[in-house]
C-alpha atoms as a PDB file:
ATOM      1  CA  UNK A   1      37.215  82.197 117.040  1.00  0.00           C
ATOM      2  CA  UNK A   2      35.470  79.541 119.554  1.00  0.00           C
ATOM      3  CA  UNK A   3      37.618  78.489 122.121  1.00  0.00           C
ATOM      4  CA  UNK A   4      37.862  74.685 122.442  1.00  0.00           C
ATOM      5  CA  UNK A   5      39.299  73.659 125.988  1.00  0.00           C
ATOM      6  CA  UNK A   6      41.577  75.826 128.477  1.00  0.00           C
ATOM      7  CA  UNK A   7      44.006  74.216 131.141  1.00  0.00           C
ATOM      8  CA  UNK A   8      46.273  75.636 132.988  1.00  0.00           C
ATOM      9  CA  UNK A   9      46.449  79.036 131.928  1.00  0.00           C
ATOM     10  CA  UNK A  10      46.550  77.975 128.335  1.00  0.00           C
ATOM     11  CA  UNK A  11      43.230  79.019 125.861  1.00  0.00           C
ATOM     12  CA  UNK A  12      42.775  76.701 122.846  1.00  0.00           C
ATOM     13  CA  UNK A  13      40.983  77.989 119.827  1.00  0.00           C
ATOM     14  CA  UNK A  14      40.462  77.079 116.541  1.00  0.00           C
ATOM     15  CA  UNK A  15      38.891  79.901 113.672  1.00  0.00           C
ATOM     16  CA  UNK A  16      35.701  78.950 111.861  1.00  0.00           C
ATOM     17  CA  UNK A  17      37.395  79.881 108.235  1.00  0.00           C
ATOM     18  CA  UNK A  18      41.071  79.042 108.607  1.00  0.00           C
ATOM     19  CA  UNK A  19      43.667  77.488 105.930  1.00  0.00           C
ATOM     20  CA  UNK A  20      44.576  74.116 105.846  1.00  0.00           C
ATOM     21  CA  UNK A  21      46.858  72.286 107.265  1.00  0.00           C
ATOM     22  CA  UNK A  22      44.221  71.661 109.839  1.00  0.00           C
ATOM     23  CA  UNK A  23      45.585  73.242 113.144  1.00  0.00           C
ATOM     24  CA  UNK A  24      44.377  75.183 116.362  1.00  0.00           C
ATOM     25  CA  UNK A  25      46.090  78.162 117.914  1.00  0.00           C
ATOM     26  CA  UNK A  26      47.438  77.945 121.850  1.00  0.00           C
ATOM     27  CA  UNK A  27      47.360  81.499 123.725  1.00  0.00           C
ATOM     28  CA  UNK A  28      49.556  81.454 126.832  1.00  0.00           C
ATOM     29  CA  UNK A  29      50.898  84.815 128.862  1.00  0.00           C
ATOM     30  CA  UNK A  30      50.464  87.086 125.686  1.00  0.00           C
ATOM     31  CA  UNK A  31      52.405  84.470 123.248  1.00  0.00           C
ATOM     32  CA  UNK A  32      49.956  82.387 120.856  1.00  0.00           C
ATOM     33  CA  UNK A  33      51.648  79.436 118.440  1.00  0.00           C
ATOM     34  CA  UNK A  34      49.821  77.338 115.629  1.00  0.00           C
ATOM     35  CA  UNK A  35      49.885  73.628 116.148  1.00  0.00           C
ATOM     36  CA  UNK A  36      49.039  71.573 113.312  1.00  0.00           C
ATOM     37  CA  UNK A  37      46.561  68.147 114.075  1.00  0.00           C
ATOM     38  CA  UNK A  38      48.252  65.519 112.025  1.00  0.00           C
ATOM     39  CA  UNK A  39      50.718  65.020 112.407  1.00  0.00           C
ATOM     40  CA  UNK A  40      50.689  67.253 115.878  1.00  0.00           C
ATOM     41  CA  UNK A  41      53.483  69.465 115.394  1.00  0.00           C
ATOM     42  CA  UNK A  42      54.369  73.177 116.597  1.00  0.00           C
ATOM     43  CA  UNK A  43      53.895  75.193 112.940  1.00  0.00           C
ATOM     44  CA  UNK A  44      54.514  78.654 114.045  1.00  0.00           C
ATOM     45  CA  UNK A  45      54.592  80.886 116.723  1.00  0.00           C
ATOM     46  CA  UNK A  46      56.054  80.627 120.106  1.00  0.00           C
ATOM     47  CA  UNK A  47      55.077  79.769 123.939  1.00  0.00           C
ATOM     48  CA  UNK A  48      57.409  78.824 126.694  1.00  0.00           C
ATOM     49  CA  UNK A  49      58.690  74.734 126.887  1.00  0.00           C
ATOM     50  CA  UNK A  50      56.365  74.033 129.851  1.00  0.00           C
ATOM     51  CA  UNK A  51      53.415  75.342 127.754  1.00  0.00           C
ATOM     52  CA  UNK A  52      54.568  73.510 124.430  1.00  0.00           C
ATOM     53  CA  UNK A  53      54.305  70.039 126.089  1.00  0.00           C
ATOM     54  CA  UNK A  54      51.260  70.431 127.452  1.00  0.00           C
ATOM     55  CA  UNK A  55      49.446  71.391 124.480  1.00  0.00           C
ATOM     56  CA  UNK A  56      51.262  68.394 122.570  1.00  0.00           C
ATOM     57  CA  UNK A  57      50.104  66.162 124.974  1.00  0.00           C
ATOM     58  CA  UNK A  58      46.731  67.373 125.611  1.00  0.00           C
ATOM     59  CA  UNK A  59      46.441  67.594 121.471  1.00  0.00           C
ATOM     60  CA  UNK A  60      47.351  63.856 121.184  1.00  0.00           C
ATOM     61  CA  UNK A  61      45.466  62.767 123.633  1.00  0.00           C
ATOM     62  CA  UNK A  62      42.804  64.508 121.772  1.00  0.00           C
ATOM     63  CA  UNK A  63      43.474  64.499 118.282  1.00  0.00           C
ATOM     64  CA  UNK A  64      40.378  62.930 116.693  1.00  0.00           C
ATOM     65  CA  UNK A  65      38.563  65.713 118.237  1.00  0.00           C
ATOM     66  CA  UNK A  66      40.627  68.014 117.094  1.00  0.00           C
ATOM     67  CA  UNK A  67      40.001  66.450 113.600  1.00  0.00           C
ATOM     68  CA  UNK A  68      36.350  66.089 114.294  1.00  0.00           C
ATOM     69  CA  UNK A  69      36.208  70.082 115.183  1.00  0.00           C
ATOM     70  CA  UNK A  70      38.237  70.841 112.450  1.00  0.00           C
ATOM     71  CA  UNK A  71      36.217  69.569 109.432  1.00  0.00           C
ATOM     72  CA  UNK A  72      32.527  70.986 111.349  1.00  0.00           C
ATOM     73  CA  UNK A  73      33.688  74.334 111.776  1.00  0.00           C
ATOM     74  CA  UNK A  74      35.084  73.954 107.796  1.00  0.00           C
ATOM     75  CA  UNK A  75      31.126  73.176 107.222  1.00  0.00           C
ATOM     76  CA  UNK A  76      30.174  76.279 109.087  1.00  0.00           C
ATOM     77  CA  UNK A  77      29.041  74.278 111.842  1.00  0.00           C
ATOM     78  CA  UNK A  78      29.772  74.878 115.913  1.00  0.00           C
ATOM     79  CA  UNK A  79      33.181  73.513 117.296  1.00  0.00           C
ATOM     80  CA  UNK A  80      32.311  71.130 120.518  1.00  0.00           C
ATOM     81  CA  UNK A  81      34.575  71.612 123.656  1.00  0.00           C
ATOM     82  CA  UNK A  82      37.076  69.378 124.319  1.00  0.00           C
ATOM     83  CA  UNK A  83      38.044  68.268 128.011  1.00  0.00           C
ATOM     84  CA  UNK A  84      40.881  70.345 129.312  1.00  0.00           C
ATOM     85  CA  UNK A  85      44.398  68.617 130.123  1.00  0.00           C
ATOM     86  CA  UNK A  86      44.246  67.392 134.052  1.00  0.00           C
END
């Protein structure tokens, strides 16, 4: 599963042959959540407040991206990092 950015203590990953709705998983202090892409939206899972927020905002500050990585790695092809959340 590549990992696509990391910020502040939180590792973003997305799997090369997941199921649609497009989405990326958020690991943070041994929770993990699914977040779908659009619309940007916490599907399942959990992680503290603090860490929800700043995934939503780094993921909308980032969604075509997200979207871009999304439909490569559904074409077998590499998922490109994505700038972390400063």
């Amino acid at each position: 599963m590549p990992e696509v950015s990391r910020f502040f203590g939180i590792l973003i990953r997305m799997y090369f042959d997941d199921h649609n709705p497009p989405h990326f998983h958020a690991i943070y202090a041994g929770n993990e959540a699914k977040v779908g892409i659009d619309p940007i939206i916490l599907l399942e899972g959990k992680l503290p407040n603090r860490a929800v927020s700043m995934v939503i905002e780094w993921a909308a500050l980032h969604q075509r991206e997200l979207i871009h990585n999304w439909e490569q790695l559904r074409k077998d092809h590499p998922a490109e990092r994505i700038e972390p959340l400063k």
